[in-house]
N, C-alpha and C. Protein backbone atom coordinates (compact mmCIF):
# COMPACT_ATOMS: atom_id res chain seq x y z
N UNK A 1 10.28 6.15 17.00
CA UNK A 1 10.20 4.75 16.57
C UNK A 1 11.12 4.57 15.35
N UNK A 2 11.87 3.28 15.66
CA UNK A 2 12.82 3.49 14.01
C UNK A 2 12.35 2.61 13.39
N UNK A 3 12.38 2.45 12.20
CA UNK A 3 11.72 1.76 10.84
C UNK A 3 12.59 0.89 10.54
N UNK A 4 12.02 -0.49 10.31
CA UNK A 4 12.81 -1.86 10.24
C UNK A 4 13.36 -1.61 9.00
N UNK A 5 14.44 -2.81 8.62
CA UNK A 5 14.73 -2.73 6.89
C UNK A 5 13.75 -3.25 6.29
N UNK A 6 13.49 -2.54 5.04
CA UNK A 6 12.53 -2.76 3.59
C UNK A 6 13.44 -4.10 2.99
N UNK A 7 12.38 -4.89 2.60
CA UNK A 7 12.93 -6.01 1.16
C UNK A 7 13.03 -4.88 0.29
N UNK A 8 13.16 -3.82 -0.11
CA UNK A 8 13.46 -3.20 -1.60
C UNK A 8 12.23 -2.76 -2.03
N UNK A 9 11.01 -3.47 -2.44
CA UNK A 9 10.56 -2.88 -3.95
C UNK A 9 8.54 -3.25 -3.09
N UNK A 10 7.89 -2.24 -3.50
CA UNK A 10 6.97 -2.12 -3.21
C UNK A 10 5.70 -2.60 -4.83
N UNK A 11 5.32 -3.40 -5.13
CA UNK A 11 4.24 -3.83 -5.92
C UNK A 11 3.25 -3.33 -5.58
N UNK A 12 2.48 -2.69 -7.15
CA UNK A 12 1.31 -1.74 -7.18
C UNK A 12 0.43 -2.75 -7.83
N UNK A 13 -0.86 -3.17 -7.30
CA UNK A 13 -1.47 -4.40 -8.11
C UNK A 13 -3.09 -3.66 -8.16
N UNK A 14 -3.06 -4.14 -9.69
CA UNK A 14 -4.89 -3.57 -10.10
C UNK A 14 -5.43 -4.78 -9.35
N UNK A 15 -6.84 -4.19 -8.29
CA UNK A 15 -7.42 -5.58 -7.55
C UNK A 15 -8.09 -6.18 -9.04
N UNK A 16 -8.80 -5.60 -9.52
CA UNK A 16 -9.69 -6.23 -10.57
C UNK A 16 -8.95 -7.19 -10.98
N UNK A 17 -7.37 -7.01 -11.97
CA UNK A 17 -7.31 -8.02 -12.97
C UNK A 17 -5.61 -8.66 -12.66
N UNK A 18 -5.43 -8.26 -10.89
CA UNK A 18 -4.61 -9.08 -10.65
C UNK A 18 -3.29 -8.79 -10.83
N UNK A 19 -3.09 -8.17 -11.84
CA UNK A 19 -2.04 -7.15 -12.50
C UNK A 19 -1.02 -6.70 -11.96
N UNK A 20 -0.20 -6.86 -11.95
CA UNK A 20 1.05 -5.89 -11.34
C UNK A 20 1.31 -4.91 -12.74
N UNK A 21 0.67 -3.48 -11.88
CA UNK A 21 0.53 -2.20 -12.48
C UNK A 21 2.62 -1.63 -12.77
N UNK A 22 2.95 -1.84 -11.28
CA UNK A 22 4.23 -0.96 -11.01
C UNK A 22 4.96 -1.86 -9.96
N UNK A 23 6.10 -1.58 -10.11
CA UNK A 23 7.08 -2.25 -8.82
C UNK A 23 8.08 -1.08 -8.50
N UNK A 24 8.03 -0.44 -7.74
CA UNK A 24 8.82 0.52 -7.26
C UNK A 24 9.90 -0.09 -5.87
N UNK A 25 11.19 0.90 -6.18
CA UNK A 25 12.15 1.06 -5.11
C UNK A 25 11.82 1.96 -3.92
N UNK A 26 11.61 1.01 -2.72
CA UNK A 26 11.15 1.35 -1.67
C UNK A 26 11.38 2.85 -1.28
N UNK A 27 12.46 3.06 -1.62
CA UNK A 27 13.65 4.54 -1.49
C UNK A 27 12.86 5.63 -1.92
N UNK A 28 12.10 5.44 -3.10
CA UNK A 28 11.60 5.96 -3.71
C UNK A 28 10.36 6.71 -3.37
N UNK A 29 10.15 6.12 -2.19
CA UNK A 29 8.25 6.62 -1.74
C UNK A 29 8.65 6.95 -0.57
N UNK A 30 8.05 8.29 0.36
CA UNK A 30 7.65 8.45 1.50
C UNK A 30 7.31 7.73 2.42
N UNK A 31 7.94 7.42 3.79
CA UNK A 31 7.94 6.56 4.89
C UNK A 31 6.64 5.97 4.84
N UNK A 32 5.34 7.22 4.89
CA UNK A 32 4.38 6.92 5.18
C UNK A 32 4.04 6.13 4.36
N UNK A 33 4.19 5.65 2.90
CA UNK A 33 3.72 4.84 2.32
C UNK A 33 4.58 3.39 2.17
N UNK A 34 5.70 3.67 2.67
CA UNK A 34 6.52 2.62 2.70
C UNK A 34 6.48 1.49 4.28
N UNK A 35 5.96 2.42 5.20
CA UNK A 35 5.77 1.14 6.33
C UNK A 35 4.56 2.16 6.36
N UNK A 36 3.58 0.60 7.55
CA UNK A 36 2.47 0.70 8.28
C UNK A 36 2.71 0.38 9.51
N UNK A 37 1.47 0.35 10.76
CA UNK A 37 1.64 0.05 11.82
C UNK A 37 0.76 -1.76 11.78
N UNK A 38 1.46 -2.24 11.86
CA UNK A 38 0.35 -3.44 12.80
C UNK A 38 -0.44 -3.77 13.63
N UNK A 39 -1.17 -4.92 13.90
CA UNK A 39 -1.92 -4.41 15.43
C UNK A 39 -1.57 -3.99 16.72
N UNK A 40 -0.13 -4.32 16.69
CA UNK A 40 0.83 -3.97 17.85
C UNK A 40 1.04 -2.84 17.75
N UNK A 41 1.02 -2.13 17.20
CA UNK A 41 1.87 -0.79 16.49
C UNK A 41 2.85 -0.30 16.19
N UNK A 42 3.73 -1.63 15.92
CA UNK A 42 4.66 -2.05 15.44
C UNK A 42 5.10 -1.63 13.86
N UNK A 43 6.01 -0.94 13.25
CA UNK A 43 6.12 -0.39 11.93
C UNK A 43 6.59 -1.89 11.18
N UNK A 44 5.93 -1.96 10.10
CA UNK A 44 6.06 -3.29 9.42
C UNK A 44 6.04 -2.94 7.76
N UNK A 45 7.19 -3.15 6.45
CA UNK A 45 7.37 -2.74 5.42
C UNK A 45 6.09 -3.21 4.73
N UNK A 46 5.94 -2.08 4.00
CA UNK A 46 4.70 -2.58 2.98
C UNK A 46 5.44 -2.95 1.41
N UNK A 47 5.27 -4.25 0.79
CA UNK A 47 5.43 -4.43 -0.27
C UNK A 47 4.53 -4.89 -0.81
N UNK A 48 3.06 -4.72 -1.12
CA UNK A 48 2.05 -4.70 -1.93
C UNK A 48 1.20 -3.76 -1.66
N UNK A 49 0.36 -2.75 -2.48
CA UNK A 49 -0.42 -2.45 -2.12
C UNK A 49 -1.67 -2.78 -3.67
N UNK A 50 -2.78 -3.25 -3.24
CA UNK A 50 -3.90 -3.63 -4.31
C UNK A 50 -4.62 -2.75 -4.12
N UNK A 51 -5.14 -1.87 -5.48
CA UNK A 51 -6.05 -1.15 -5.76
C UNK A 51 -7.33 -1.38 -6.34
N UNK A 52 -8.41 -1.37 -6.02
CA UNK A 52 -9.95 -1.72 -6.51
C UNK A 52 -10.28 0.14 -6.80
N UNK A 53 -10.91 0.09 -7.65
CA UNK A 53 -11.45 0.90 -7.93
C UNK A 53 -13.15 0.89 -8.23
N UNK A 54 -14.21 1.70 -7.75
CA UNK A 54 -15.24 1.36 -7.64
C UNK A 54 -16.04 3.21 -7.70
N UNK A 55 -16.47 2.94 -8.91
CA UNK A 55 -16.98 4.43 -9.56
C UNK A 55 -15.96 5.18 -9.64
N UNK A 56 -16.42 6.42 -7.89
CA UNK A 56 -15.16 7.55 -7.71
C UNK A 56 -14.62 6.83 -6.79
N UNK A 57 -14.72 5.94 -6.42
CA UNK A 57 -14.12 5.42 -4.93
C UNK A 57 -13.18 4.56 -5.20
N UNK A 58 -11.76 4.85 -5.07
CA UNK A 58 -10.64 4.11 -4.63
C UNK A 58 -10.20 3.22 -3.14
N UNK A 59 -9.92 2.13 -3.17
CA UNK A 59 -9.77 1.54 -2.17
C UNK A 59 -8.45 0.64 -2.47
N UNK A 60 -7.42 1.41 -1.21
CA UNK A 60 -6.09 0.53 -1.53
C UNK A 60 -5.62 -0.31 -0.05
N UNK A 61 -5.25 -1.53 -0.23
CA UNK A 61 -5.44 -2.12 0.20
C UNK A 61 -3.35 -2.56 0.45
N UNK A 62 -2.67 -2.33 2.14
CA UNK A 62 -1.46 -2.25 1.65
C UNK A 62 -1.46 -3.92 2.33
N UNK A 63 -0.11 -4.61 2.12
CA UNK A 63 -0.07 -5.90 2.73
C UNK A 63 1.62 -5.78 2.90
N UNK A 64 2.36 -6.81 4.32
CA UNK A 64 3.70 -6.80 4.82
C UNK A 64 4.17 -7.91 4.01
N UNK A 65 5.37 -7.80 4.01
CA UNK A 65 6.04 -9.24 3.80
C UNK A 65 5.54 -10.93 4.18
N UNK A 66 4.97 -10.89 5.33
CA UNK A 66 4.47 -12.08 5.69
C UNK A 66 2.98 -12.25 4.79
N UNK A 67 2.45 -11.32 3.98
CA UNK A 67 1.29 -11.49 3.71
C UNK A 67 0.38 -11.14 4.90
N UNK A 68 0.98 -10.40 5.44
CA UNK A 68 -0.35 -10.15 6.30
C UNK A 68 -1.14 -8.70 5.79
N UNK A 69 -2.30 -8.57 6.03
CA UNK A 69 -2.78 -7.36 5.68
C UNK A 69 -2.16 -5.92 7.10
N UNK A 70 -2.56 -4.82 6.11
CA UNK A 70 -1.85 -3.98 7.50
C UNK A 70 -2.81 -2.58 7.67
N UNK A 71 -2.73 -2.52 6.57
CA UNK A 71 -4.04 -1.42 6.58
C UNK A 71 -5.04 -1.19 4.88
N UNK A 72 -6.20 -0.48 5.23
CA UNK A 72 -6.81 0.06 3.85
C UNK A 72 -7.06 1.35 3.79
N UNK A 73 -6.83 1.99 2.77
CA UNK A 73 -7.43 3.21 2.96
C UNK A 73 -8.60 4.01 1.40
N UNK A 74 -9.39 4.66 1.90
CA UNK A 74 -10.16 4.51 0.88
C UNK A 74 -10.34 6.51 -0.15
N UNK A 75 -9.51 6.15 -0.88
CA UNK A 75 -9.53 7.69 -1.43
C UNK A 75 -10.77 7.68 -2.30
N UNK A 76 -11.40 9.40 -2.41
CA UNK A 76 -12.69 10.01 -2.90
C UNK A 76 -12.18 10.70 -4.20
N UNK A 77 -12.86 10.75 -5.01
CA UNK A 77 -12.67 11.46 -6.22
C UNK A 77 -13.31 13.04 -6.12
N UNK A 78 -12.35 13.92 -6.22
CA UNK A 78 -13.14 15.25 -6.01
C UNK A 78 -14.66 15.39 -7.25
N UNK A 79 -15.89 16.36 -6.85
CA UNK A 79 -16.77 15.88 -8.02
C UNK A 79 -16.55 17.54 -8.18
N UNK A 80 -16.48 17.62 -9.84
CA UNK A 80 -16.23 19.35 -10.28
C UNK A 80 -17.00 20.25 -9.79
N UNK A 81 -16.43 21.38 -9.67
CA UNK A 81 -17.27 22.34 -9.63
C UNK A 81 -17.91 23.02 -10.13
């Protein structure tokens, strides 16, 4: 499958306070974080992804150019040993 062109720059946004944390060059990040699949399964550029944070639980949330949502994924905080 080949990967459409990127607008450039991927926005890192705190969900809480709305924030644009980071704006990175697409170039810069691994495919996998730079496109998603759609419902089609179609590869579609991600330029937002919003982060909530909730205790240990991370939840990032990526979105396409059209504003559409595309996927979430929810990272765990390791607890010490």
């Amino acid at each position: 499958m080949s990967e459409p062109k990127h607008p450039g720059t991927i926005q890192f946004i705190d969900g809480a306070t709305k924030e644009v944390t980071k704006t990175v060059d697409a170039k810069e990040v691994p495919a996998s974080i730079r496109f998603a699949k759609d419902e089609a399964g179609e590869l579609v550029p991600v330029v937002k992804v919003v982060a909530f944070q909730e205790g240990d639980r991370r939840t990032l949330r990526e979105y396409g150019p059209e504003g559409q949502f595309l996927r979430s994924t929810v990272q765990l905080r390791n607890a010490p040993r």
